[in-house]
PDB file of N, CA and C in Angstrom:
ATOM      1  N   UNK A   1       1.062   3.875  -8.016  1.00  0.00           N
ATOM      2  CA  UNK A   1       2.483   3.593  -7.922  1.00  0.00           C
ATOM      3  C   UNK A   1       3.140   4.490  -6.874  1.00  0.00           C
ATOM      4  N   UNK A   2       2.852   5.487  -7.276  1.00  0.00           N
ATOM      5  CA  UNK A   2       3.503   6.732  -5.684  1.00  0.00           C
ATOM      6  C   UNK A   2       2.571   6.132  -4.673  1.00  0.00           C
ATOM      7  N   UNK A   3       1.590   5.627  -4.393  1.00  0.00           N
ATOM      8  CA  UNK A   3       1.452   5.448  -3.060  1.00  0.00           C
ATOM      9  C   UNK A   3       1.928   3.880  -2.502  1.00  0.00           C
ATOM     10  N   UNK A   4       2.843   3.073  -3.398  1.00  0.00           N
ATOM     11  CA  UNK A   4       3.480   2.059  -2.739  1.00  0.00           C
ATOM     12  C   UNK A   4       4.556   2.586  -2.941  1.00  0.00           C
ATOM     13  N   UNK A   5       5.354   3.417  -3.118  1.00  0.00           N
ATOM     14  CA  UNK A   5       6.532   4.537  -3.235  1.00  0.00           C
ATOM     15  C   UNK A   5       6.636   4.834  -1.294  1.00  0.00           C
ATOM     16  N   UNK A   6       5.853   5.295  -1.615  1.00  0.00           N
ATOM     17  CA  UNK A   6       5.502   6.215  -0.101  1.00  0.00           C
ATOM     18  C   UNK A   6       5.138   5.428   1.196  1.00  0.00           C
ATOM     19  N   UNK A   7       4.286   4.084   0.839  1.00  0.00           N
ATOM     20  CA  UNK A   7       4.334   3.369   1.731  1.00  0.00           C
ATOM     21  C   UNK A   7       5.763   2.741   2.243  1.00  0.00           C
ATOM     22  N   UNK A   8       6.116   2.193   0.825  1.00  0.00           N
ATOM     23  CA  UNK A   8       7.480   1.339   1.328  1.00  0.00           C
ATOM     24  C   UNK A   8       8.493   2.264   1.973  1.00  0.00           C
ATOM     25  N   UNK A   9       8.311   3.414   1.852  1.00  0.00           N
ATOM     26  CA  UNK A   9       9.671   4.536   2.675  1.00  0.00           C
ATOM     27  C   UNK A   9       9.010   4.686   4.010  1.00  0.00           C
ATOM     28  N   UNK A  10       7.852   4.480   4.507  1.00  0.00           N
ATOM     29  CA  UNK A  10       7.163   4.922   5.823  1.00  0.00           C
ATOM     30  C   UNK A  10       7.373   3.601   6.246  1.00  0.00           C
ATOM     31  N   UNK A  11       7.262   2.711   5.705  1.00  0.00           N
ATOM     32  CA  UNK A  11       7.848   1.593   6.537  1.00  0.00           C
ATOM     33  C   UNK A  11       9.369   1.321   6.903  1.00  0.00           C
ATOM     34  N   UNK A  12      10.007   1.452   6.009  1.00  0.00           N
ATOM     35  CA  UNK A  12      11.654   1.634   6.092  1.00  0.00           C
ATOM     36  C   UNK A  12      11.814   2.512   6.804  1.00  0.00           C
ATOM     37  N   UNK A  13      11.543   3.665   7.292  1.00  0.00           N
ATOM     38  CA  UNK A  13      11.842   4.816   7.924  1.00  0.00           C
ATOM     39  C   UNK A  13      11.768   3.967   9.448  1.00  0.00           C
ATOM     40  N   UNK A  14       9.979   3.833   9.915  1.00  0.00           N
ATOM     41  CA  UNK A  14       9.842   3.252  10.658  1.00  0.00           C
ATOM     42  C   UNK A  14      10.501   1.937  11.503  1.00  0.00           C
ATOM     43  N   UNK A  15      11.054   1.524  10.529  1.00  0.00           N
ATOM     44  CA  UNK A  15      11.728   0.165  10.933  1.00  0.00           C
ATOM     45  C   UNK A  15      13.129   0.611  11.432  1.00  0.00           C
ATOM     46  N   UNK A  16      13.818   1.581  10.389  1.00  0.00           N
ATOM     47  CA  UNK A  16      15.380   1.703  10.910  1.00  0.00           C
ATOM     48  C   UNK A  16      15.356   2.846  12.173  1.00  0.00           C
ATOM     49  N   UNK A  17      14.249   3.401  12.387  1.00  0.00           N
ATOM     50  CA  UNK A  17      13.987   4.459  13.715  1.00  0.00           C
ATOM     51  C   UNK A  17      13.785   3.759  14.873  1.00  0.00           C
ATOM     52  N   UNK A  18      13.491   2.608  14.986  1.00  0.00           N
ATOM     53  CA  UNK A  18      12.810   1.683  15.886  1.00  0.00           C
ATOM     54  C   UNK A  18      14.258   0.939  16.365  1.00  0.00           C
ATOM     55  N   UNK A  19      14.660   0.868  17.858  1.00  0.00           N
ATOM     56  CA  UNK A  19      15.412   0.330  18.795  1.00  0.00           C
ATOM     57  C   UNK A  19      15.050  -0.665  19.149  1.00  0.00           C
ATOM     58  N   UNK A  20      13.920  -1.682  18.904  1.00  0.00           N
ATOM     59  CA  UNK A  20      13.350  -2.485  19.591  1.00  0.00           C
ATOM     60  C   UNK A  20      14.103  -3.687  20.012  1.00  0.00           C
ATOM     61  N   UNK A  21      13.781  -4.479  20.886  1.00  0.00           N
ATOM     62  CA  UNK A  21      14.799  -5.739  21.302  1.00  0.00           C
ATOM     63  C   UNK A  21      13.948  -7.041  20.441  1.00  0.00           C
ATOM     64  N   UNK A  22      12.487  -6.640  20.201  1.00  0.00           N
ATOM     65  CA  UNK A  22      11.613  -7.925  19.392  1.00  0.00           C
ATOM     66  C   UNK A  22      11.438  -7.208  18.372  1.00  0.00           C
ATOM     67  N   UNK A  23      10.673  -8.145  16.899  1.00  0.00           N
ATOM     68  CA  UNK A  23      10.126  -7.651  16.157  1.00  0.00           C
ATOM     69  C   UNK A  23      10.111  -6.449  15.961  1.00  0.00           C
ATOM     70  N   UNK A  24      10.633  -5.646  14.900  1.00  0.00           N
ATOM     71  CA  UNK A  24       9.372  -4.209  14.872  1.00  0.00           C
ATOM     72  C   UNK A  24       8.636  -4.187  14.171  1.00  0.00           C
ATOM     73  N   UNK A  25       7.522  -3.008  14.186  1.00  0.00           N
ATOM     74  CA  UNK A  25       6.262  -3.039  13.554  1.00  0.00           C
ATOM     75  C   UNK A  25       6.227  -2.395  12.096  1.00  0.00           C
ATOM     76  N   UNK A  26       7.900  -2.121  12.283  1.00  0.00           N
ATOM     77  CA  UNK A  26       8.005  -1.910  10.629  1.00  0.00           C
ATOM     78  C   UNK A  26       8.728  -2.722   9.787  1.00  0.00           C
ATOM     79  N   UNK A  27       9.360  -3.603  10.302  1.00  0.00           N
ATOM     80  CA  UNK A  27       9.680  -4.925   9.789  1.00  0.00           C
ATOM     81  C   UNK A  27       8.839  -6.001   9.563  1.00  0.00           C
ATOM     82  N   UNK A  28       7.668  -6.271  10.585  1.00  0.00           N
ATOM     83  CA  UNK A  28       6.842  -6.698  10.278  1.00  0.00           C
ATOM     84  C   UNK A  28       5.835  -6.362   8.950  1.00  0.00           C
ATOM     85  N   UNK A  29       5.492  -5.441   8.653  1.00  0.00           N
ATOM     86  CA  UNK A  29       4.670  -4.392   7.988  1.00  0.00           C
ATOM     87  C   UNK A  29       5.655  -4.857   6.573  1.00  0.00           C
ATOM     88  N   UNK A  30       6.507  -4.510   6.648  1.00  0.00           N
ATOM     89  CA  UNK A  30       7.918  -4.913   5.280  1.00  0.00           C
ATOM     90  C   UNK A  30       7.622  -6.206   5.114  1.00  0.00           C
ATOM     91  N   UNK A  31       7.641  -7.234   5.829  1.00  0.00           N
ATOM     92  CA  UNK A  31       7.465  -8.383   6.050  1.00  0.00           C
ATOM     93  C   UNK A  31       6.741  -8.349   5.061  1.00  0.00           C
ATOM     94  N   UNK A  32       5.536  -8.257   5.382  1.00  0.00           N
ATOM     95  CA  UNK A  32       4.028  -8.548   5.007  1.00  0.00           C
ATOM     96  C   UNK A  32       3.673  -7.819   3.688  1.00  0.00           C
ATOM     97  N   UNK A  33       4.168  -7.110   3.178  1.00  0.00           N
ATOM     98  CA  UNK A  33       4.036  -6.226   2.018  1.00  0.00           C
ATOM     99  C   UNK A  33       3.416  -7.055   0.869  1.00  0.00           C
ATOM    100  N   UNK A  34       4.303  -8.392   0.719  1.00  0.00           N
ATOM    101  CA  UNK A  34       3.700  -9.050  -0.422  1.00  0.00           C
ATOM    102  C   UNK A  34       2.328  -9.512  -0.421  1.00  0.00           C
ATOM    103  N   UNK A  35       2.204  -9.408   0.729  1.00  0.00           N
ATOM    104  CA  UNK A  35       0.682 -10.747   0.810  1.00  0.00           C
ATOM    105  C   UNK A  35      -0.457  -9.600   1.243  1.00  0.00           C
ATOM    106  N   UNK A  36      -0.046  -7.856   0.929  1.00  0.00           N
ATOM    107  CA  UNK A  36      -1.158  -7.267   0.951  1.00  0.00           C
ATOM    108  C   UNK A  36      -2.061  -7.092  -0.341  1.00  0.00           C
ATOM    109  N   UNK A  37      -2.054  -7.889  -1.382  1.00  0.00           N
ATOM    110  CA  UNK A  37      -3.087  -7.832  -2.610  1.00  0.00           C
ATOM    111  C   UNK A  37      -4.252  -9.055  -1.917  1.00  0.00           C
ATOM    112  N   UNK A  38      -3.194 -10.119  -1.311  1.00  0.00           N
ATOM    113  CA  UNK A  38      -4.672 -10.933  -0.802  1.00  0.00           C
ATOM    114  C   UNK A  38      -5.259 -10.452   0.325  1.00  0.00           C
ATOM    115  N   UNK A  39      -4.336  -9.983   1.144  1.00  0.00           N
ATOM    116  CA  UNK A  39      -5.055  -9.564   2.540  1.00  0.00           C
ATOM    117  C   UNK A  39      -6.384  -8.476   2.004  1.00  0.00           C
ATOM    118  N   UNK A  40      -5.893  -8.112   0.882  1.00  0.00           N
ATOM    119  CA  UNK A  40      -7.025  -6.983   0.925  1.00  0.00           C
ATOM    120  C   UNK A  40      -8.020  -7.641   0.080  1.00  0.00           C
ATOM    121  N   UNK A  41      -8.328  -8.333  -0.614  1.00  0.00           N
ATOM    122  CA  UNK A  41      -9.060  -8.934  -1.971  1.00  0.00           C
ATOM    123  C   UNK A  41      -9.270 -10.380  -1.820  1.00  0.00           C
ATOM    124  N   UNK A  42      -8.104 -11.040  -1.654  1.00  0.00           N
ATOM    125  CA  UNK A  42      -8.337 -12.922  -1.536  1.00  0.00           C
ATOM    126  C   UNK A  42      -8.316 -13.187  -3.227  1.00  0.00           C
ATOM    127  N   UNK A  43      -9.237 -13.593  -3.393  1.00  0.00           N
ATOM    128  CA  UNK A  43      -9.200 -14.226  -4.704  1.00  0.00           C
ATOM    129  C   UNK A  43      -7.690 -15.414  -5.278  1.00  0.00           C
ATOM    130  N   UNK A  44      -7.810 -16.779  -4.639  1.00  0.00           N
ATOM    131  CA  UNK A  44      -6.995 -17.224  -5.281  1.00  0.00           C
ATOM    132  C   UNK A  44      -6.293 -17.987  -4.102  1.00  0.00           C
ATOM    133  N   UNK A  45      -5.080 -18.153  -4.051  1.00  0.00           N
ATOM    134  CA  UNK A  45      -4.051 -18.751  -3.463  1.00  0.00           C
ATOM    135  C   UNK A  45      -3.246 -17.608  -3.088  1.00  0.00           C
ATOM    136  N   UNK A  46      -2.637 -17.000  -2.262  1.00  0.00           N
ATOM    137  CA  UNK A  46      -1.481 -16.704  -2.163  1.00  0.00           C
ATOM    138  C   UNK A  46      -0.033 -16.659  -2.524  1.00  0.00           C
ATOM    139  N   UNK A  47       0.433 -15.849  -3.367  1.00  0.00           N
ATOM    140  CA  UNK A  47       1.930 -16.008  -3.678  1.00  0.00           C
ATOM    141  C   UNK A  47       2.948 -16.604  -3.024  1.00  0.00           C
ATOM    142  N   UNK A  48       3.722 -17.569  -3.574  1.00  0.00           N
ATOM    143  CA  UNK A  48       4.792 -18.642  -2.518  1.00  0.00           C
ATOM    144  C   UNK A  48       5.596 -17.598  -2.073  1.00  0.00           C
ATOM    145  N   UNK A  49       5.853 -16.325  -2.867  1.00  0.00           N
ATOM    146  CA  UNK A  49       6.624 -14.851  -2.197  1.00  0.00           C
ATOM    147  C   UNK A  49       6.115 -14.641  -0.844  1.00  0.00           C
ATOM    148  N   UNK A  50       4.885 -14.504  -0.558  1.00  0.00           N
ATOM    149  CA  UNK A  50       4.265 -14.125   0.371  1.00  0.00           C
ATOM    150  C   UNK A  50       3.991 -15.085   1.556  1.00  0.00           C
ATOM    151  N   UNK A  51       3.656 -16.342   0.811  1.00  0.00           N
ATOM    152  CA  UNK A  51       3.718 -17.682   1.908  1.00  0.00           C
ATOM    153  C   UNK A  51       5.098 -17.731   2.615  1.00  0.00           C
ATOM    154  N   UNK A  52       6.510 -17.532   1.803  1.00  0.00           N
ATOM    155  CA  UNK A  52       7.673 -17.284   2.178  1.00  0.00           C
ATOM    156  C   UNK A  52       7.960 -16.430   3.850  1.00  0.00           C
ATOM    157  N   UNK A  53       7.406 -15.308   3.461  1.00  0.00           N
ATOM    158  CA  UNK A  53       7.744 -14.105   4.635  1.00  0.00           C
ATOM    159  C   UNK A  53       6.554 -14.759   5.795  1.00  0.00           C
ATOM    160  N   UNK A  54       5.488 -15.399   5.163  1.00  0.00           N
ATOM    161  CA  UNK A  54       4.773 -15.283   7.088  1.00  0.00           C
ATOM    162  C   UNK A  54       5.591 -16.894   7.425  1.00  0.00           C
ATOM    163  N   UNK A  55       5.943 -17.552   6.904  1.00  0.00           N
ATOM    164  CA  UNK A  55       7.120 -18.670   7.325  1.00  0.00           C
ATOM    165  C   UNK A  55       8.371 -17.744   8.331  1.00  0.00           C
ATOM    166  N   UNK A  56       8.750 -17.051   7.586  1.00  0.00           N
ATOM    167  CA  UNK A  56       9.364 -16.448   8.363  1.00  0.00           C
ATOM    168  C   UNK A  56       9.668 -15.435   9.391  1.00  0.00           C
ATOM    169  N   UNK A  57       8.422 -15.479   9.533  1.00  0.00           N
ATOM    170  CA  UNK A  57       7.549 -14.027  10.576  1.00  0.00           C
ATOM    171  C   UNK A  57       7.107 -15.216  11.370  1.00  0.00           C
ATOM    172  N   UNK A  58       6.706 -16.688  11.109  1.00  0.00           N
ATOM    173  CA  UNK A  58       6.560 -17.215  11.938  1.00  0.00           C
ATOM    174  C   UNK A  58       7.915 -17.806  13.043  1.00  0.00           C
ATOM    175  N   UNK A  59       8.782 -17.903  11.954  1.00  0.00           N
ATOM    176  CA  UNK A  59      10.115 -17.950  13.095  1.00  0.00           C
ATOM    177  C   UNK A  59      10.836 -16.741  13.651  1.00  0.00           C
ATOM    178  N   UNK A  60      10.465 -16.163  13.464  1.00  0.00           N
ATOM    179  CA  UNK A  60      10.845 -14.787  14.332  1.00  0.00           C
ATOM    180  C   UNK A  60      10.357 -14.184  15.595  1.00  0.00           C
ATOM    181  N   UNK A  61       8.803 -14.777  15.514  1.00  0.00           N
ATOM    182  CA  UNK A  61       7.837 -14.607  16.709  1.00  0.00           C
ATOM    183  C   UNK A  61       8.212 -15.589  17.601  1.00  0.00           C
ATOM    184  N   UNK A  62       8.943 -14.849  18.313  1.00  0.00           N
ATOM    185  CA  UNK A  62       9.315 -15.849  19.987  1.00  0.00           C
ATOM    186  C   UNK A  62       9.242 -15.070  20.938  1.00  0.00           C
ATOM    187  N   UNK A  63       8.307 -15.631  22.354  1.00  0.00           N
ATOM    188  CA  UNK A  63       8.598 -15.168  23.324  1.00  0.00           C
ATOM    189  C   UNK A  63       7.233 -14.325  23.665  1.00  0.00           C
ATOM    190  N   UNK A  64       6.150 -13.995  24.439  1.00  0.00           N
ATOM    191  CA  UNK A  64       5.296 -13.330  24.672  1.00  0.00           C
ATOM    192  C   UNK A  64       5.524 -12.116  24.463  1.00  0.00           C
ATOM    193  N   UNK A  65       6.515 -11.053  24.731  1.00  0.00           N
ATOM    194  CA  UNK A  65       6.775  -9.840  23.953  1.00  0.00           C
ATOM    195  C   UNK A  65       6.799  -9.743  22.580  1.00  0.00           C
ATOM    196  N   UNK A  66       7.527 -10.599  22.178  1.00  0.00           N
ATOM    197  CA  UNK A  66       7.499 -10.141  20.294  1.00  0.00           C
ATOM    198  C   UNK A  66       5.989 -10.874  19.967  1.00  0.00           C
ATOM    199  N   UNK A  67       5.258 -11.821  20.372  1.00  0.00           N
ATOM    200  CA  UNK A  67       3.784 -12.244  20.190  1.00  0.00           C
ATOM    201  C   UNK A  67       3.108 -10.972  20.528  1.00  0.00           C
ATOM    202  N   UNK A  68       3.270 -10.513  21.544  1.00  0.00           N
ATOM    203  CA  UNK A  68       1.743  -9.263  21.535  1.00  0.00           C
ATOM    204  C   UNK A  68       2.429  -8.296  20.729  1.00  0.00           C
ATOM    205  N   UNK A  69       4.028  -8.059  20.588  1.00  0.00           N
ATOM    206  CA  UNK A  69       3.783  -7.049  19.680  1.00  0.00           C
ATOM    207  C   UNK A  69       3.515  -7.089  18.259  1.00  0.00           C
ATOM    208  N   UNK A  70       3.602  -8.606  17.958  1.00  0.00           N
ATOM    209  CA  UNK A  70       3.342  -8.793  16.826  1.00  0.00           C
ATOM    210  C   UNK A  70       1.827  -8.468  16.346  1.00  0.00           C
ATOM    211  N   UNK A  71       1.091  -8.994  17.773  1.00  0.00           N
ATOM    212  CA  UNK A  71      -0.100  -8.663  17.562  1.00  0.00           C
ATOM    213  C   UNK A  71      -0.943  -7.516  16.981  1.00  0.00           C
ATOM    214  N   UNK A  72      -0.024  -6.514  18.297  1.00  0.00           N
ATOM    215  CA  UNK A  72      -0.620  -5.146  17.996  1.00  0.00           C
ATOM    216  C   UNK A  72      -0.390  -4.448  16.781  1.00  0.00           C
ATOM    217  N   UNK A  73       1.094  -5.088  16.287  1.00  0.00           N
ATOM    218  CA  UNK A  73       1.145  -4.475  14.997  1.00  0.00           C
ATOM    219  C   UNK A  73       0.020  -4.910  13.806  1.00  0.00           C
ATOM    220  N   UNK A  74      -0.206  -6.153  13.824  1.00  0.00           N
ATOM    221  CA  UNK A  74      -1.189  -6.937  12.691  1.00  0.00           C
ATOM    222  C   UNK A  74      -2.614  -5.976  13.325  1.00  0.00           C
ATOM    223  N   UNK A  75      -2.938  -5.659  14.291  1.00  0.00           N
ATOM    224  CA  UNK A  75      -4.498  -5.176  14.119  1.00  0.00           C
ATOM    225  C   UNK A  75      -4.161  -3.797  13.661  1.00  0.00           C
ATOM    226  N   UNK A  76      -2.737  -2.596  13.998  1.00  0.00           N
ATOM    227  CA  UNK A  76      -2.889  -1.471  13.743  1.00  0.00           C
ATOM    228  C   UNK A  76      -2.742  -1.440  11.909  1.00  0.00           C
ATOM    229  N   UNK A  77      -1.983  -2.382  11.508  1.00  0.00           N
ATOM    230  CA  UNK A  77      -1.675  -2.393  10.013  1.00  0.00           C
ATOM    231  C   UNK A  77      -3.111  -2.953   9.655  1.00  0.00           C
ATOM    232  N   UNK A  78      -3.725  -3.772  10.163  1.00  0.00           N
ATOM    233  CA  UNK A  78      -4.753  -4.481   9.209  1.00  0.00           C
ATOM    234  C   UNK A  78      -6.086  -3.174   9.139  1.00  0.00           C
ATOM    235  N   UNK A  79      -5.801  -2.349  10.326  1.00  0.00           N
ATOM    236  CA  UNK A  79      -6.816  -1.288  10.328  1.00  0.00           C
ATOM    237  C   UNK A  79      -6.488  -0.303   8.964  1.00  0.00           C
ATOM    238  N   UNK A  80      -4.887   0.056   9.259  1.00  0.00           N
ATOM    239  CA  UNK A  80      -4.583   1.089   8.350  1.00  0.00           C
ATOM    240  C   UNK A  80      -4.456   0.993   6.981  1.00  0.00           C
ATOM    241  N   UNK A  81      -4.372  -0.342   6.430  1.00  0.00           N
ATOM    242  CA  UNK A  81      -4.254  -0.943   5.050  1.00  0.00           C
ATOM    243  C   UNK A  81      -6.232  -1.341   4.895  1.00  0.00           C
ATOM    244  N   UNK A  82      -7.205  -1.606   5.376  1.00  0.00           N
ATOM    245  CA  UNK A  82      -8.287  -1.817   5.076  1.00  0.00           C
ATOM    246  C   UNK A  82      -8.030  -3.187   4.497  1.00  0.00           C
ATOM    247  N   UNK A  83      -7.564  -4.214   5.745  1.00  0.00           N
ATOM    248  CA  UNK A  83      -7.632  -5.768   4.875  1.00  0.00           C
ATOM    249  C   UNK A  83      -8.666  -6.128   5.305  1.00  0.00           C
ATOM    250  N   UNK A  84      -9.231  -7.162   4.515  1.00  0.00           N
ATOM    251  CA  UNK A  84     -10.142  -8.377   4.717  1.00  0.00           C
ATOM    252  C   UNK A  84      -9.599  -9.219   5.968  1.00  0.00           C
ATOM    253  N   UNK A  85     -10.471  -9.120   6.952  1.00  0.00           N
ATOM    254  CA  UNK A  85      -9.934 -10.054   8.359  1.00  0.00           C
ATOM    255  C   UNK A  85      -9.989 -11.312   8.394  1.00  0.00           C
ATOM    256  N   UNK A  86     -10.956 -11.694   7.508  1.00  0.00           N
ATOM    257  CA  UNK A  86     -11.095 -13.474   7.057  1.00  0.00           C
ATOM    258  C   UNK A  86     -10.163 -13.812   6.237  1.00  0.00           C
ATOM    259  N   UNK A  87      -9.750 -13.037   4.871  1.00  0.00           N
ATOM    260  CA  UNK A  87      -8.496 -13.387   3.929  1.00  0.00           C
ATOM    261  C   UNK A  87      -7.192 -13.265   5.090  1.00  0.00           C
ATOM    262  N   UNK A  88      -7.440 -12.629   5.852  1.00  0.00           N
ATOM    263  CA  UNK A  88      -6.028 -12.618   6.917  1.00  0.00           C
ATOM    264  C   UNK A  88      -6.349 -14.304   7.747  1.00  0.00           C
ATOM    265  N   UNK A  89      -7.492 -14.298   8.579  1.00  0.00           N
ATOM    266  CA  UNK A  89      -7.744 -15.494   8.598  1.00  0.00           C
ATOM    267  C   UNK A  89      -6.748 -17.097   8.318  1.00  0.00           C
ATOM    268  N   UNK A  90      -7.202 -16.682   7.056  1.00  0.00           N
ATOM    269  CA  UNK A  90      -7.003 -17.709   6.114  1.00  0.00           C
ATOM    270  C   UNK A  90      -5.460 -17.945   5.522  1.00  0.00           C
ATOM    271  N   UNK A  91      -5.113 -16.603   5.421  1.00  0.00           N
ATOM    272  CA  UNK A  91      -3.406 -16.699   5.011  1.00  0.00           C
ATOM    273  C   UNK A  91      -2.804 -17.781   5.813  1.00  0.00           C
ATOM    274  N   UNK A  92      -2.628 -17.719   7.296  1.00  0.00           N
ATOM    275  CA  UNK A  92      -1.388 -19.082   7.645  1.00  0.00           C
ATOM    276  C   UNK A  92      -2.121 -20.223   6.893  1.00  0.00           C
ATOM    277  N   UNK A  93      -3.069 -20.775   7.014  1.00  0.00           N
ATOM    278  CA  UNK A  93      -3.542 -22.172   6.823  1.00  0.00           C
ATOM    279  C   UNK A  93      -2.969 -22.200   5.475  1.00  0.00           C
ATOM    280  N   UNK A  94      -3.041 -21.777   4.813  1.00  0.00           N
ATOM    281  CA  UNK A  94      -2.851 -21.700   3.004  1.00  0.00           C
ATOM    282  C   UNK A  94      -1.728 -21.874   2.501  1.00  0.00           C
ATOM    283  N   UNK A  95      -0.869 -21.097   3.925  1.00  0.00           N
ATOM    284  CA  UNK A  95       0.668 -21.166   3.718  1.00  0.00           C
ATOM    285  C   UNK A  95       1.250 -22.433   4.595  1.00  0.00           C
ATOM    286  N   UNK A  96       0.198 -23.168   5.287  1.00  0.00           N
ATOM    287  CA  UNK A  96       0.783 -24.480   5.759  1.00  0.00           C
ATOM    288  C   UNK A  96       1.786 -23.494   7.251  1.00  0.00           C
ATOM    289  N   UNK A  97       1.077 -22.392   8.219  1.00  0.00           N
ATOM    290  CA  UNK A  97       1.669 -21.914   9.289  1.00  0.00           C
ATOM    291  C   UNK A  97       0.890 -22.167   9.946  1.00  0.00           C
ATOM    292  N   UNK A  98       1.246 -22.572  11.447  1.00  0.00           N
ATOM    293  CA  UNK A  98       0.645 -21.948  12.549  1.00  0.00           C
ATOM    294  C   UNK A  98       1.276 -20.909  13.602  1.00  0.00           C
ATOM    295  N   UNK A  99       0.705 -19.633  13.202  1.00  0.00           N
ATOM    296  CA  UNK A  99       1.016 -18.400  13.558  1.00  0.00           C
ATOM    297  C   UNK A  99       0.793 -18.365  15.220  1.00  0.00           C
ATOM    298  N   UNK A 100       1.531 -18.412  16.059  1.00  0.00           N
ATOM    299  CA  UNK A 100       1.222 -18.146  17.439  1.00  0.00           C
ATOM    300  C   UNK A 100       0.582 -16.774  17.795  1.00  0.00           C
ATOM    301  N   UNK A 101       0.238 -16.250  16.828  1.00  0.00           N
ATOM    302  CA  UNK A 101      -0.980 -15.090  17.174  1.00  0.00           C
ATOM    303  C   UNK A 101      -1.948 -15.401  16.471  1.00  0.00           C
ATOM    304  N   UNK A 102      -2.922 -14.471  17.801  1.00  0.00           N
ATOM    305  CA  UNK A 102      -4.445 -14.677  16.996  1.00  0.00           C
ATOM    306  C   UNK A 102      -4.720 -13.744  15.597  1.00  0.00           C
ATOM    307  N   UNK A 103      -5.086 -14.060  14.445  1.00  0.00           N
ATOM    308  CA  UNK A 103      -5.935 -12.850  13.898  1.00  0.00           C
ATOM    309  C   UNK A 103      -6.948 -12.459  13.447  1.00  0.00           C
ATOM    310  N   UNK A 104      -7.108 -11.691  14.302  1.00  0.00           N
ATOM    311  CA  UNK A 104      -8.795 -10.855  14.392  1.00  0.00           C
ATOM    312  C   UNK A 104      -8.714  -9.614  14.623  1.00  0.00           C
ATOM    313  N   UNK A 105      -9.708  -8.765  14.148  1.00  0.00           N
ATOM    314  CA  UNK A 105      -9.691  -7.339  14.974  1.00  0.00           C
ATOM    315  C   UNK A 105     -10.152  -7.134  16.290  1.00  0.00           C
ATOM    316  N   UNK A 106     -10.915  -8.378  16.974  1.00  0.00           N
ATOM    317  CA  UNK A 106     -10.977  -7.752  18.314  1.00  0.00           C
ATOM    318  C   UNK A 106     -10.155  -8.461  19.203  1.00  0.00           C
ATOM    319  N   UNK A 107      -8.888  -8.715  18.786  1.00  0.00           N
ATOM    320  CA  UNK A 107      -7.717  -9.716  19.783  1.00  0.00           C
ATOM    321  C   UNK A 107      -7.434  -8.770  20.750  1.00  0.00           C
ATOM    322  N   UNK A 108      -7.523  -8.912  21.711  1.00  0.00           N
ATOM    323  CA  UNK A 108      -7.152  -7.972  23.226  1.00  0.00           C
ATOM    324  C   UNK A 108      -5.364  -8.623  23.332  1.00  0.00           C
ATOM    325  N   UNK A 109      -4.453  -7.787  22.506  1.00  0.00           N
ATOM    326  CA  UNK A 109      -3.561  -8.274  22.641  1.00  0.00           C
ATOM    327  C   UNK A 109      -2.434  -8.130  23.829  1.00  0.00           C
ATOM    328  N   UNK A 110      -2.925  -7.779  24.735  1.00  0.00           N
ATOM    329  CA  UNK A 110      -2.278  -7.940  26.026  1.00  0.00           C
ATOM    330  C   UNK A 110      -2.664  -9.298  26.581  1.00  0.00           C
ATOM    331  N   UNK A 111      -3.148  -9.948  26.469  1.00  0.00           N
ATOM    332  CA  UNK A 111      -3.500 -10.949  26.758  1.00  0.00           C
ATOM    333  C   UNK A 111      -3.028 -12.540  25.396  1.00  0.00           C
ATOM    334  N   UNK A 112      -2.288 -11.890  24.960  1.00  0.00           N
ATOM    335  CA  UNK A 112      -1.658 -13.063  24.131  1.00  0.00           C
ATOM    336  C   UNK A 112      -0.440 -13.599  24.680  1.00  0.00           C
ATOM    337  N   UNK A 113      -0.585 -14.677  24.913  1.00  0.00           N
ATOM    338  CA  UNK A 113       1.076 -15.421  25.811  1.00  0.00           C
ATOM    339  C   UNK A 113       1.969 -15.836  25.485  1.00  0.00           C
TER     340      UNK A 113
END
């Protein structure tokens, strides 16, 4: 319990410190909070809570800047949370998205358009 205490304030911190003109990577990260029991485990369907936010992470991602940074944020979070890269995979399809980023861990995200 203290360490989703502590997460959710390192993300909030992060997010309201951040000037950015796209996405930030702590809004994103907030975003995504719900759908880290499957990202990390799978088992099941996904919560419509969680199908909810990448719907709406999918309308937020516009424009080749907020895409790679979206990117870079999904490989540095998916590193630092220890998700399953296939249950990540699998999340848009499940949620009926198509995510204009790739996800994988070896996406060279400078190169996302």
């Amino acid at each position: 319990m203290a360490k989703s205490v502590l997460l959710v304030l390192m993300v909030l911190i992060a997010f309201y410190s951040c000037s950015c003109s796209a996405i930030s990577c702590g809004s994103l990260t907030l975003d995504l909070l719900p759908c880290l029991p499957y990202l990390r485990s799978g088992g099941g369907d996904p919560s419509s809570f969680c199908c909810n936010e990448i719907k709406q992470l999918n309308a937020a991602i516009r424009g080749k800047e907020a895409r790679q940074g979206a990117c870079k944020c999904i490989l540095q979070q998916g590193k630092r949370y220890n998700i399953n890269w296939n249950n990540a995979k699998q999340l848009p399809g499940f949620c009926k998205v198509n995510l204009p980023v790739p996800v994988s861990p070896n996406t060279d995200c400078s190169r996302v358009s």
